[in-house]
Every structure is written in structure tokens, then in C-alpha cells.
N, C-alpha and C. Protein backbone atom coordinates (compact mmCIF):
# COMPACT_ATOMS: atom_id res chain seq x y z
N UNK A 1 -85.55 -35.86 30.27
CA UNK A 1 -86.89 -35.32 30.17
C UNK A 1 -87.76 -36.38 29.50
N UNK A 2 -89.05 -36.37 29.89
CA UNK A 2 -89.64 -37.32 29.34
C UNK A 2 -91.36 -36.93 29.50
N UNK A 3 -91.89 -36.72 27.77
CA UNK A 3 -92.66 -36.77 27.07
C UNK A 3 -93.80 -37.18 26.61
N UNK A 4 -95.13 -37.08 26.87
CA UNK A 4 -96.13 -38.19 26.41
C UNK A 4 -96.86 -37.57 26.01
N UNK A 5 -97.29 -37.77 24.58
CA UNK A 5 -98.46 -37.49 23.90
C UNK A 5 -99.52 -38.22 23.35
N UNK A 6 -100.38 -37.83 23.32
CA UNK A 6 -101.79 -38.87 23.24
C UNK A 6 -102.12 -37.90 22.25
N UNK A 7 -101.86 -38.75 20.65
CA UNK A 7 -102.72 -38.21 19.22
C UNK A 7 -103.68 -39.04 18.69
N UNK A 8 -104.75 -38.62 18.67
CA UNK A 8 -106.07 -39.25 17.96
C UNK A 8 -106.45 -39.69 16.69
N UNK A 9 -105.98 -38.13 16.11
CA UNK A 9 -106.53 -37.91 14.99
C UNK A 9 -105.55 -38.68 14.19
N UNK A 10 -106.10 -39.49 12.84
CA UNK A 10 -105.45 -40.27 12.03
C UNK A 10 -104.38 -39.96 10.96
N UNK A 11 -105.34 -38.86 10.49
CA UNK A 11 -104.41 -38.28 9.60
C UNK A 11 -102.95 -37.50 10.12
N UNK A 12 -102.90 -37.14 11.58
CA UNK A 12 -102.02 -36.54 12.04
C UNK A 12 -101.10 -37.93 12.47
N UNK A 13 -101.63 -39.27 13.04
CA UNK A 13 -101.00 -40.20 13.10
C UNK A 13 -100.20 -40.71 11.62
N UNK A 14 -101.06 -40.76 10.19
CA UNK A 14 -100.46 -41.29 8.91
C UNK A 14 -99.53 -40.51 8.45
N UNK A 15 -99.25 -39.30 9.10
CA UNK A 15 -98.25 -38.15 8.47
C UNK A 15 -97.47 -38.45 9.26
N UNK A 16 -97.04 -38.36 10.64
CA UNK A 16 -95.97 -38.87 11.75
C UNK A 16 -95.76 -39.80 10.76
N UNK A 17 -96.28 -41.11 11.23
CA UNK A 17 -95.35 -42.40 10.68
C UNK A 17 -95.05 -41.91 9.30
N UNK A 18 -95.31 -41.31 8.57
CA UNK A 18 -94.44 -41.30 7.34
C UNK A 18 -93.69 -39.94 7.42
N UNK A 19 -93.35 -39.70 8.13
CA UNK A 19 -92.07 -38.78 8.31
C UNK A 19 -91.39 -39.46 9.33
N UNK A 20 -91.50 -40.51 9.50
CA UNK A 20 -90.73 -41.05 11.20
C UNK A 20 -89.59 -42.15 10.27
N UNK A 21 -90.62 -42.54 8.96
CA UNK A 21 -89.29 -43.58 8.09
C UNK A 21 -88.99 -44.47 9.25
N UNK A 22 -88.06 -45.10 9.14
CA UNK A 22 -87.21 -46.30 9.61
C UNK A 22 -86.83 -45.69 11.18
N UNK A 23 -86.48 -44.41 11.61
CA UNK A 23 -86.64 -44.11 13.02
C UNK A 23 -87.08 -44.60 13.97
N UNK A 24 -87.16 -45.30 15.39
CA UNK A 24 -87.77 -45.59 15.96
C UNK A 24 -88.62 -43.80 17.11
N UNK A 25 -90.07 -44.38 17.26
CA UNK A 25 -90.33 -43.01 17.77
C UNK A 25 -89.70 -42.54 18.46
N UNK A 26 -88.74 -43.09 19.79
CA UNK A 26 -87.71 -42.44 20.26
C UNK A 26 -86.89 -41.43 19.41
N UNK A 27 -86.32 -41.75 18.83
CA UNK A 27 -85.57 -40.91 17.73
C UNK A 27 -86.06 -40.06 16.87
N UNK A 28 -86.93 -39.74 16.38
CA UNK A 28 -87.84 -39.07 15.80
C UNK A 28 -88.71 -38.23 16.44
N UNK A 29 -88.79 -38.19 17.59
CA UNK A 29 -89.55 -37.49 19.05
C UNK A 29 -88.52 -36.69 19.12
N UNK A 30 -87.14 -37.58 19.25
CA UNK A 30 -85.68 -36.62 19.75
C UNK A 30 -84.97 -35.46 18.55
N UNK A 31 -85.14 -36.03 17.34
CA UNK A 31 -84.85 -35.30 16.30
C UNK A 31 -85.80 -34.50 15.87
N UNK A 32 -87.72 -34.20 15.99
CA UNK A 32 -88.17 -33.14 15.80
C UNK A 32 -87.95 -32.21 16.84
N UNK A 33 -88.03 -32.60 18.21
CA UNK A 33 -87.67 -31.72 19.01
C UNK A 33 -86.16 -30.81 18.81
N UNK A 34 -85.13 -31.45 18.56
CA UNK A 34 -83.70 -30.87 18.21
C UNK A 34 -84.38 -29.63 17.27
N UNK A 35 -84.83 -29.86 16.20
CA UNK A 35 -85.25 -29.45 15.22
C UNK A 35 -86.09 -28.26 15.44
N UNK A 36 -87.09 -28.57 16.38
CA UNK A 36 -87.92 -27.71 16.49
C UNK A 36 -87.42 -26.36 17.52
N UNK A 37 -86.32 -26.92 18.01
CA UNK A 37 -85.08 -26.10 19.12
C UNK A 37 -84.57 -25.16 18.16
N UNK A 38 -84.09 -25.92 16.95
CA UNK A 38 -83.29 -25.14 16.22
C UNK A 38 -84.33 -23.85 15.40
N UNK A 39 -85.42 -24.40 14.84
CA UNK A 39 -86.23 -23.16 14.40
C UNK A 39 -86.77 -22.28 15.46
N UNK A 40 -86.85 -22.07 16.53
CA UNK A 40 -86.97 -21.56 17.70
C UNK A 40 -85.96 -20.07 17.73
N UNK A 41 -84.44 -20.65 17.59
CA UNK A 41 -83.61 -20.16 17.64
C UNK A 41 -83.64 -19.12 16.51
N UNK A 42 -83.78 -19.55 15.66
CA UNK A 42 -84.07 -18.72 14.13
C UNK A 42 -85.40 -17.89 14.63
N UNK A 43 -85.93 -17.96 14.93
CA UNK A 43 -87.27 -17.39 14.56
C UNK A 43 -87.10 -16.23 16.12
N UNK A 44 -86.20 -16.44 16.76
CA UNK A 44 -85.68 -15.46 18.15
C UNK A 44 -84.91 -14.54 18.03
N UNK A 45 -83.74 -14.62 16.81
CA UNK A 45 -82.90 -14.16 16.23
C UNK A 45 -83.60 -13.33 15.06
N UNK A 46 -84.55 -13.87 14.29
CA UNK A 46 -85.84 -12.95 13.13
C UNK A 46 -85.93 -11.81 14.32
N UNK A 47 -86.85 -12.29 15.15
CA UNK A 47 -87.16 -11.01 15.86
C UNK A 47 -86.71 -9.98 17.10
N UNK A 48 -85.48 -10.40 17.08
CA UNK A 48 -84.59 -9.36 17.86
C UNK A 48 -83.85 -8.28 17.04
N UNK A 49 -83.63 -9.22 15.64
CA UNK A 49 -83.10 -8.42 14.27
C UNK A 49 -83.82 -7.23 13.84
N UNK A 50 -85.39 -7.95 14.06
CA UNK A 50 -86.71 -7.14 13.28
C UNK A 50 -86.36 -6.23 14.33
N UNK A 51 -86.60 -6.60 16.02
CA UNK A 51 -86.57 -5.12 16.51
C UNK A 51 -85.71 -3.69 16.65
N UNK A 52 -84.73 -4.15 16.02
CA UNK A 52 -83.47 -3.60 15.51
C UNK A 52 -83.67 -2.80 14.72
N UNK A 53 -84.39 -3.36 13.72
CA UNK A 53 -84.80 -2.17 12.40
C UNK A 53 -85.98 -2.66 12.11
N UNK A 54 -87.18 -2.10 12.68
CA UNK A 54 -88.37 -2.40 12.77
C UNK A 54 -88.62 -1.61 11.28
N UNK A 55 -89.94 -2.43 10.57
CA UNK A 55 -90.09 -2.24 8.98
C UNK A 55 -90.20 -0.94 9.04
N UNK A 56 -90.54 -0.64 7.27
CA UNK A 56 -90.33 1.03 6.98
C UNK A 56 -91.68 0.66 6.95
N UNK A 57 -92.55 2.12 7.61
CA UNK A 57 -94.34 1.98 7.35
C UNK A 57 -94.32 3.61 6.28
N UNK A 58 -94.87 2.93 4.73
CA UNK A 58 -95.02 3.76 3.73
C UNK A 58 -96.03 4.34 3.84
N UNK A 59 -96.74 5.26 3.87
CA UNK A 59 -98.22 5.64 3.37
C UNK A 59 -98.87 5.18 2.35
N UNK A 60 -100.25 5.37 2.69
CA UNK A 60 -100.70 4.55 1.44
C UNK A 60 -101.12 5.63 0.18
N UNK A 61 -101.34 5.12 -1.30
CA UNK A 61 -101.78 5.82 -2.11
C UNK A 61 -103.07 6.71 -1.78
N UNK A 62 -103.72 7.68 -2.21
CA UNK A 62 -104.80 8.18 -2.14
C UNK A 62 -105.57 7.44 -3.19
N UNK A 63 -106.89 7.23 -2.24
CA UNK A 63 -108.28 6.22 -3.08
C UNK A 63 -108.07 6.65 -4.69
N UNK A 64 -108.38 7.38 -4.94
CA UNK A 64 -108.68 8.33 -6.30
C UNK A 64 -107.67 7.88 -7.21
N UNK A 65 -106.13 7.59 -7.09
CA UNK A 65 -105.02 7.17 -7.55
C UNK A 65 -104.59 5.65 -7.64
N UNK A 66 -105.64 5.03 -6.86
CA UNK A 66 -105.36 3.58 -6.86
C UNK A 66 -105.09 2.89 -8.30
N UNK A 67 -106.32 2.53 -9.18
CA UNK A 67 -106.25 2.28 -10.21
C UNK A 67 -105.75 3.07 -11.74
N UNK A 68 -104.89 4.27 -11.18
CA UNK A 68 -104.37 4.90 -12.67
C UNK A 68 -103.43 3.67 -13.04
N UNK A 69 -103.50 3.45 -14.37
CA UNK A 69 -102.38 3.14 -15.37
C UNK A 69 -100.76 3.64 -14.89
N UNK A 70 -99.85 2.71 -15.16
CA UNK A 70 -98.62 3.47 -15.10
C UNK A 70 -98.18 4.55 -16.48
N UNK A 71 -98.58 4.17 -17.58
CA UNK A 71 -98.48 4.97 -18.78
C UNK A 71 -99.09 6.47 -18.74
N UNK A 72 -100.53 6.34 -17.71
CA UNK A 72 -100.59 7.85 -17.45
C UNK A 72 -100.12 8.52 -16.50
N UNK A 73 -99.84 8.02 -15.60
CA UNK A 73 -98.38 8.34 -14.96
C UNK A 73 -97.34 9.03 -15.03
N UNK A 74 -96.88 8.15 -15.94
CA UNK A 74 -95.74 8.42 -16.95
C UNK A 74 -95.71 9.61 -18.10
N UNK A 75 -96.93 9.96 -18.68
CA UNK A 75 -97.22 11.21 -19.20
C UNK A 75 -97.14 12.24 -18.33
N UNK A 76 -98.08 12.12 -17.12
CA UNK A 76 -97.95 13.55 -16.51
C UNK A 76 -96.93 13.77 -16.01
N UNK A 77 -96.02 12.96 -15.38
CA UNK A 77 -94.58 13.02 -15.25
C UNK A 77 -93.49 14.34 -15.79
N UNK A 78 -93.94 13.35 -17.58
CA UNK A 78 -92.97 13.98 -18.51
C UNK A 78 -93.46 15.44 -18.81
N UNK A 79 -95.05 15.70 -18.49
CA UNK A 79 -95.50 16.75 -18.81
C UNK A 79 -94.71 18.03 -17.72
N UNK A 80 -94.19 17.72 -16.53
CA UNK A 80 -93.57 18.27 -15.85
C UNK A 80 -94.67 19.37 -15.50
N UNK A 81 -96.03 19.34 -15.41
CA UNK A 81 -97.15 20.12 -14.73
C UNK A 81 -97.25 20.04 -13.36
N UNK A 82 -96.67 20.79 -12.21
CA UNK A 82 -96.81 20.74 -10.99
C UNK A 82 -97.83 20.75 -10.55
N UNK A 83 -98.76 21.02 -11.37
CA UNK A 83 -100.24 21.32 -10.75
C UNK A 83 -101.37 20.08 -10.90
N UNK A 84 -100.31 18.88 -11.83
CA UNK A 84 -101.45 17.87 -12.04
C UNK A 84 -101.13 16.93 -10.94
N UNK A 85 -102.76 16.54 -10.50
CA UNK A 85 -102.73 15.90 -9.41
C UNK A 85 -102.31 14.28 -9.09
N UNK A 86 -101.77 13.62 -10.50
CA UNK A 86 -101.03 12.68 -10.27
C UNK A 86 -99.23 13.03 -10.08
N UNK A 87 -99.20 14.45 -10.49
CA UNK A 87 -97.50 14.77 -10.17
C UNK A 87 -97.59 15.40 -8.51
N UNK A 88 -98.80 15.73 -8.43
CA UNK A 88 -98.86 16.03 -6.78
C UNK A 88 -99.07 14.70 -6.06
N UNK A 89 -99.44 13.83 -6.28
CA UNK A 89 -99.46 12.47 -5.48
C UNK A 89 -98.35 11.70 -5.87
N UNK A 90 -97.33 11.54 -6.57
CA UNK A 90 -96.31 11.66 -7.29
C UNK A 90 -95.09 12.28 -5.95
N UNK A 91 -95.02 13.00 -6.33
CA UNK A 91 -94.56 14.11 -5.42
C UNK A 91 -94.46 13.84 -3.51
N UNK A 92 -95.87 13.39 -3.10
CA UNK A 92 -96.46 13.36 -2.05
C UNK A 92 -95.72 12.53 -1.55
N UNK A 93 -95.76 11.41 -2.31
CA UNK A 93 -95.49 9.70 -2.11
C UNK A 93 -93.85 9.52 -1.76
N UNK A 94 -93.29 10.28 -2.79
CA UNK A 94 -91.56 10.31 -3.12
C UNK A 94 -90.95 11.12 -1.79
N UNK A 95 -91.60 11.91 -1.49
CA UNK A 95 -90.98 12.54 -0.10
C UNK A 95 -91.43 12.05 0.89
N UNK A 96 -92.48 11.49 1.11
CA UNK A 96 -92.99 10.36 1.98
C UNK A 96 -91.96 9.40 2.22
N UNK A 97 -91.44 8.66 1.45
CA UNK A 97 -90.79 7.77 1.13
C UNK A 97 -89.48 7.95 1.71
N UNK A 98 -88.90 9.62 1.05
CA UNK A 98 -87.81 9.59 1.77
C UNK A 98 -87.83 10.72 3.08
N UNK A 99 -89.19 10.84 3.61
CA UNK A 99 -88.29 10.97 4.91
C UNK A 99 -88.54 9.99 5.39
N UNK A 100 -89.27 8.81 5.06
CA UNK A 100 -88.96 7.51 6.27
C UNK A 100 -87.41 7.39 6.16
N UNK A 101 -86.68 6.52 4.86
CA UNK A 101 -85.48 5.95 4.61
C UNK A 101 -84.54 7.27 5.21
N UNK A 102 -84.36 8.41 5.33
CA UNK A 102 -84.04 9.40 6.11
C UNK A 102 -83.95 9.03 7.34
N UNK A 103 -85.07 8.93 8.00
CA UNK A 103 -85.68 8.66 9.83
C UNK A 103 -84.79 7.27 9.73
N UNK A 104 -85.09 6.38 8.80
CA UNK A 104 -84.24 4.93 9.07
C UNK A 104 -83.03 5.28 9.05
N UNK A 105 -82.28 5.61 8.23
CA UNK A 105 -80.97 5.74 8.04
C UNK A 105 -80.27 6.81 9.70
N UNK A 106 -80.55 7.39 9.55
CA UNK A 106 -80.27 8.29 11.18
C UNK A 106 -80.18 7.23 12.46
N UNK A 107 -81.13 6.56 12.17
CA UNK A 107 -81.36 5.61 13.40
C UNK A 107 -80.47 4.49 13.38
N UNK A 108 -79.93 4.15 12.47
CA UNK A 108 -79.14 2.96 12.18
C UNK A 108 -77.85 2.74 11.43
N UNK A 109 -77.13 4.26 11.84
CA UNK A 109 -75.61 4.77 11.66
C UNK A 109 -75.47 5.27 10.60
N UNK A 110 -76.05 5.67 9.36
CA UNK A 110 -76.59 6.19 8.15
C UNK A 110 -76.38 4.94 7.11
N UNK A 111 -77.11 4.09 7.83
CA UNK A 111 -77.24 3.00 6.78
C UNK A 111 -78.71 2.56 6.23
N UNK A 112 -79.08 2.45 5.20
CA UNK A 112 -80.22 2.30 4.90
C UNK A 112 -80.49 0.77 4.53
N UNK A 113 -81.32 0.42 4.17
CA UNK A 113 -82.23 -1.26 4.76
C UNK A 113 -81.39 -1.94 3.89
N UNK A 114 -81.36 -3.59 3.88
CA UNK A 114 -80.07 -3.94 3.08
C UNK A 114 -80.89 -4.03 1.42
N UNK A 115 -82.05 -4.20 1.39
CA UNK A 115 -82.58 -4.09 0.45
C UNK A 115 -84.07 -3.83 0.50
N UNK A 116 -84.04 -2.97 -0.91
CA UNK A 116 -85.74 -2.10 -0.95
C UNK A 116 -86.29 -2.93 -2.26
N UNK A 117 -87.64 -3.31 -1.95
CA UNK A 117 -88.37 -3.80 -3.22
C UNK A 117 -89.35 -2.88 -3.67
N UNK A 118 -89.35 -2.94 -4.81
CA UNK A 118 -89.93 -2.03 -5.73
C UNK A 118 -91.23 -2.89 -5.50
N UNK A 119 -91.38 -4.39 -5.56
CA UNK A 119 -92.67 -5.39 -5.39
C UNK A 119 -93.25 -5.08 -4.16
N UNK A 120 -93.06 -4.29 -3.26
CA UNK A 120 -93.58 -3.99 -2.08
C UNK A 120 -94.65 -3.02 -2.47
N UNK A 121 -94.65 -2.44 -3.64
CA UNK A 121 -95.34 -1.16 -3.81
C UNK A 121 -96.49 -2.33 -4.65
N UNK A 122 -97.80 -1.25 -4.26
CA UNK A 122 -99.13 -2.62 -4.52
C UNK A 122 -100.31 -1.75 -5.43
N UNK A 123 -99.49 -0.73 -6.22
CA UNK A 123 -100.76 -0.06 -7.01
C UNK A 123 -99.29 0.60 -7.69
N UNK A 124 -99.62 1.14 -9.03
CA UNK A 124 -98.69 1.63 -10.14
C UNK A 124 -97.97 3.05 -9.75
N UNK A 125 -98.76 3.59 -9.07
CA UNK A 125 -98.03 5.02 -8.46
C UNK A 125 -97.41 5.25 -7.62
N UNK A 126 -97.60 3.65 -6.79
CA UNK A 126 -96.32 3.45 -5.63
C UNK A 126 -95.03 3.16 -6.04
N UNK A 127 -95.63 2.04 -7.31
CA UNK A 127 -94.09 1.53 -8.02
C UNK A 127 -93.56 2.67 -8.86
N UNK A 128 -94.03 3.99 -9.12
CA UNK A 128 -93.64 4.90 -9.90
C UNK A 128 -92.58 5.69 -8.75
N UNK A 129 -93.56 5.64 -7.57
CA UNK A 129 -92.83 6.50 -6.72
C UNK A 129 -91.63 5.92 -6.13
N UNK A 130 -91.80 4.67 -5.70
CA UNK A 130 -90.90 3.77 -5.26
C UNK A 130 -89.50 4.13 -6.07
N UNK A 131 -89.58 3.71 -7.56
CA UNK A 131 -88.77 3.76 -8.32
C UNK A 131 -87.87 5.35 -8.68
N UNK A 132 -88.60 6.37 -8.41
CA UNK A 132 -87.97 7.33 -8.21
C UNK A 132 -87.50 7.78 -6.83
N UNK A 133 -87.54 7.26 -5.87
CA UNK A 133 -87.00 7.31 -4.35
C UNK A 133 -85.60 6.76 -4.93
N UNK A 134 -85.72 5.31 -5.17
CA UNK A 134 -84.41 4.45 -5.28
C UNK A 134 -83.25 5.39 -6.14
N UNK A 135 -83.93 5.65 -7.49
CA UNK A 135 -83.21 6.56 -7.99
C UNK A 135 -82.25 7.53 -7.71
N UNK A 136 -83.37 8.12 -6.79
CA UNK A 136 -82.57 9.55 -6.34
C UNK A 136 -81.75 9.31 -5.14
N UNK A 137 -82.13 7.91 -4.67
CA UNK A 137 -80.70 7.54 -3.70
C UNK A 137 -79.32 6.65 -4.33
N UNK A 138 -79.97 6.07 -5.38
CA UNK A 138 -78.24 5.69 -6.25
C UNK A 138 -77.50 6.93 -6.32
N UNK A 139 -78.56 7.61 -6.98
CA UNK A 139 -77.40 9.32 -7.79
C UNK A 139 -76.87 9.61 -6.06
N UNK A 140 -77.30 9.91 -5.29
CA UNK A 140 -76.98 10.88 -3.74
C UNK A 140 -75.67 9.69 -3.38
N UNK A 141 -75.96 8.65 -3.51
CA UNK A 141 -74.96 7.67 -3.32
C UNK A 141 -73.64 7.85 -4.33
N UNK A 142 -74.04 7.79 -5.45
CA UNK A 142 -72.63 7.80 -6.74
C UNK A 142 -72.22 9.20 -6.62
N UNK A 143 -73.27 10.21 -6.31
CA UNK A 143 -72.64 11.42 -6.17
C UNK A 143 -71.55 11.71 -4.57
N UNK A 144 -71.63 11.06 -3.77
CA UNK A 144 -70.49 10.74 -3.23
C UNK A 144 -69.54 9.77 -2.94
N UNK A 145 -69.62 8.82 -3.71
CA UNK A 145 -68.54 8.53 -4.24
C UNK A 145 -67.43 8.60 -5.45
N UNK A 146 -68.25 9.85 -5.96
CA UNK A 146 -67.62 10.30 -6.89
C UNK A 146 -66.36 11.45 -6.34
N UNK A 147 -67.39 12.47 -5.02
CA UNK A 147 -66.62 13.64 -4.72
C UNK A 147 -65.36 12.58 -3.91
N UNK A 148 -65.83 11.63 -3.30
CA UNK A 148 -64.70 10.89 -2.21
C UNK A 148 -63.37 10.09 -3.53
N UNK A 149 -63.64 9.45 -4.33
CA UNK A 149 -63.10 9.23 -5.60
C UNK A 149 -62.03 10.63 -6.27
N UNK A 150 -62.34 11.64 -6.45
CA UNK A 150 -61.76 12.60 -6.93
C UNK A 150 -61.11 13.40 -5.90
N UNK A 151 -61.41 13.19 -4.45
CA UNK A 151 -60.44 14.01 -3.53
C UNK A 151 -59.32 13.16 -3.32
N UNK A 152 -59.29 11.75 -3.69
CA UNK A 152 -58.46 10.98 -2.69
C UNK A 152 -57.42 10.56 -4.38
């Protein structure tokens, strides 16, 4: 196969030659291309994977809840008031949450994603909620391997 490119621009010429080193352009034509074969491959394999287990889509916080503090949060929490409307968005978010990882897990032999970030959550009541999803899937998790542990 054989190749011809016509580059103008200089700065795209002063960056080639100094990534080309001691290479002759033959070789350096032949080794970005290899190269560029090989990220190809990766990036074909990203997205046959992705379509496999296409991302979890969270809901978003309600406007009104964006900017609370996590500390008040964390009060109404402990206050255990069902009726306050950060334990109802609280609430909202956490079952949100898990019926996606639910819907995922069903779909993908009851396995859930290989890992969940808590940094994914982008306002304090996501990471509140986030963090109590995870929670309550360690315990659902240790709680059977506890019953499978004690039968066997």
C-alpha cells in the first residue's frame, strides 16, 4: 500500500519530525500507522464492551436540592422525619438508583457493574444517595454470603 500526504502547516511538520527521531519517514509512517491499527482495535473492543452494558442513566437531583450542604443532609437523615423533603429526595434518589442496578443486574446474569463511583455523583445528595445504594448492596451481598457460609 502506498501513501501520500501533503502537510503544510509547520507546526504540524516541527511535531512529526520530532516524534520521527532518528526513523526514517518510511518507518515512522509504518509504525504510526501499526499504532494507529492498534488503537483502533482498542477503541472497537471499548465499544462493543460499552454495548454490552450500556452506562447506568441516574436521574438527576431536583433544582431545589442542588446546592444543600451534606451536613444538612445528614441531620435530616438522622432526624428520621419521612416527611422532610430532603429525606423524600433522599429516598427518591436511593430507589432510583436501585432500580436501575436491579434492571442492570437482570440483564447481565445478576451481575452488577464491575465498579460504582461514588465521584460520579455531582451535587452532595447524590453522593449521600449514592453512598447509601452501595451500602445497602454490600449488606444484601454479605447477607448472602453469610446464609450460603452457614448452610454449607
Amino acid at each position: 500500500m502506498k501513501l501520500t500526504l501533503d502537510i503544510a502547516d509547520e507546526k504540524l511538520l516541527d511535531q512529526l519530525a520530532s516524534l520521527r527521531g532518528d526513523k526514517s519517514p518510511e518507518e515512522f509512517a509504518a509504525a504510526c500507522f501499526e499504532q494507529g491499527l492498534k488503537l483502533a482495535e482498542v477503541q472497537r473492543r471499548q465499544r462493543l464492551e460499552a454495548e454490552k452494558h450500556p452506562l447506568l442513566q441516574f436521574p438527576e437531583t431536583k433544582p431545589e436540592f442542588r446546592t444543600v450542604e451534606g451536613a444538612a443532609i445528614t441531620v435530616a437523615l438522622k432526624e428520621n422525619n419521612q416527611e422532610n423533603p430532603l429525606t423524600i429526595e433522599v429516598n427518591r434518589l436511593v430507589n432510583a438508583y436501585m432500580a436501575q442496578l436491579n434492571s442492570y443486574a437482570r440483564q447481565n446474569g445478576n451481575r452488577l457493574p464491575a465498579a460504582l463511583h461514588v465521584g460520579s455523583a455531582t451535587v452532595p445528595i447524590q453522593k449521600v444517595a449514592f453512598q447509601i445504594t452501595v451500602e445497602a448492596i454490600r449488606n444484601t451481598a454479605e447477607g448472602g454470603r453469610r446464609k450460603t457460609a452457614a448452610a454449607a
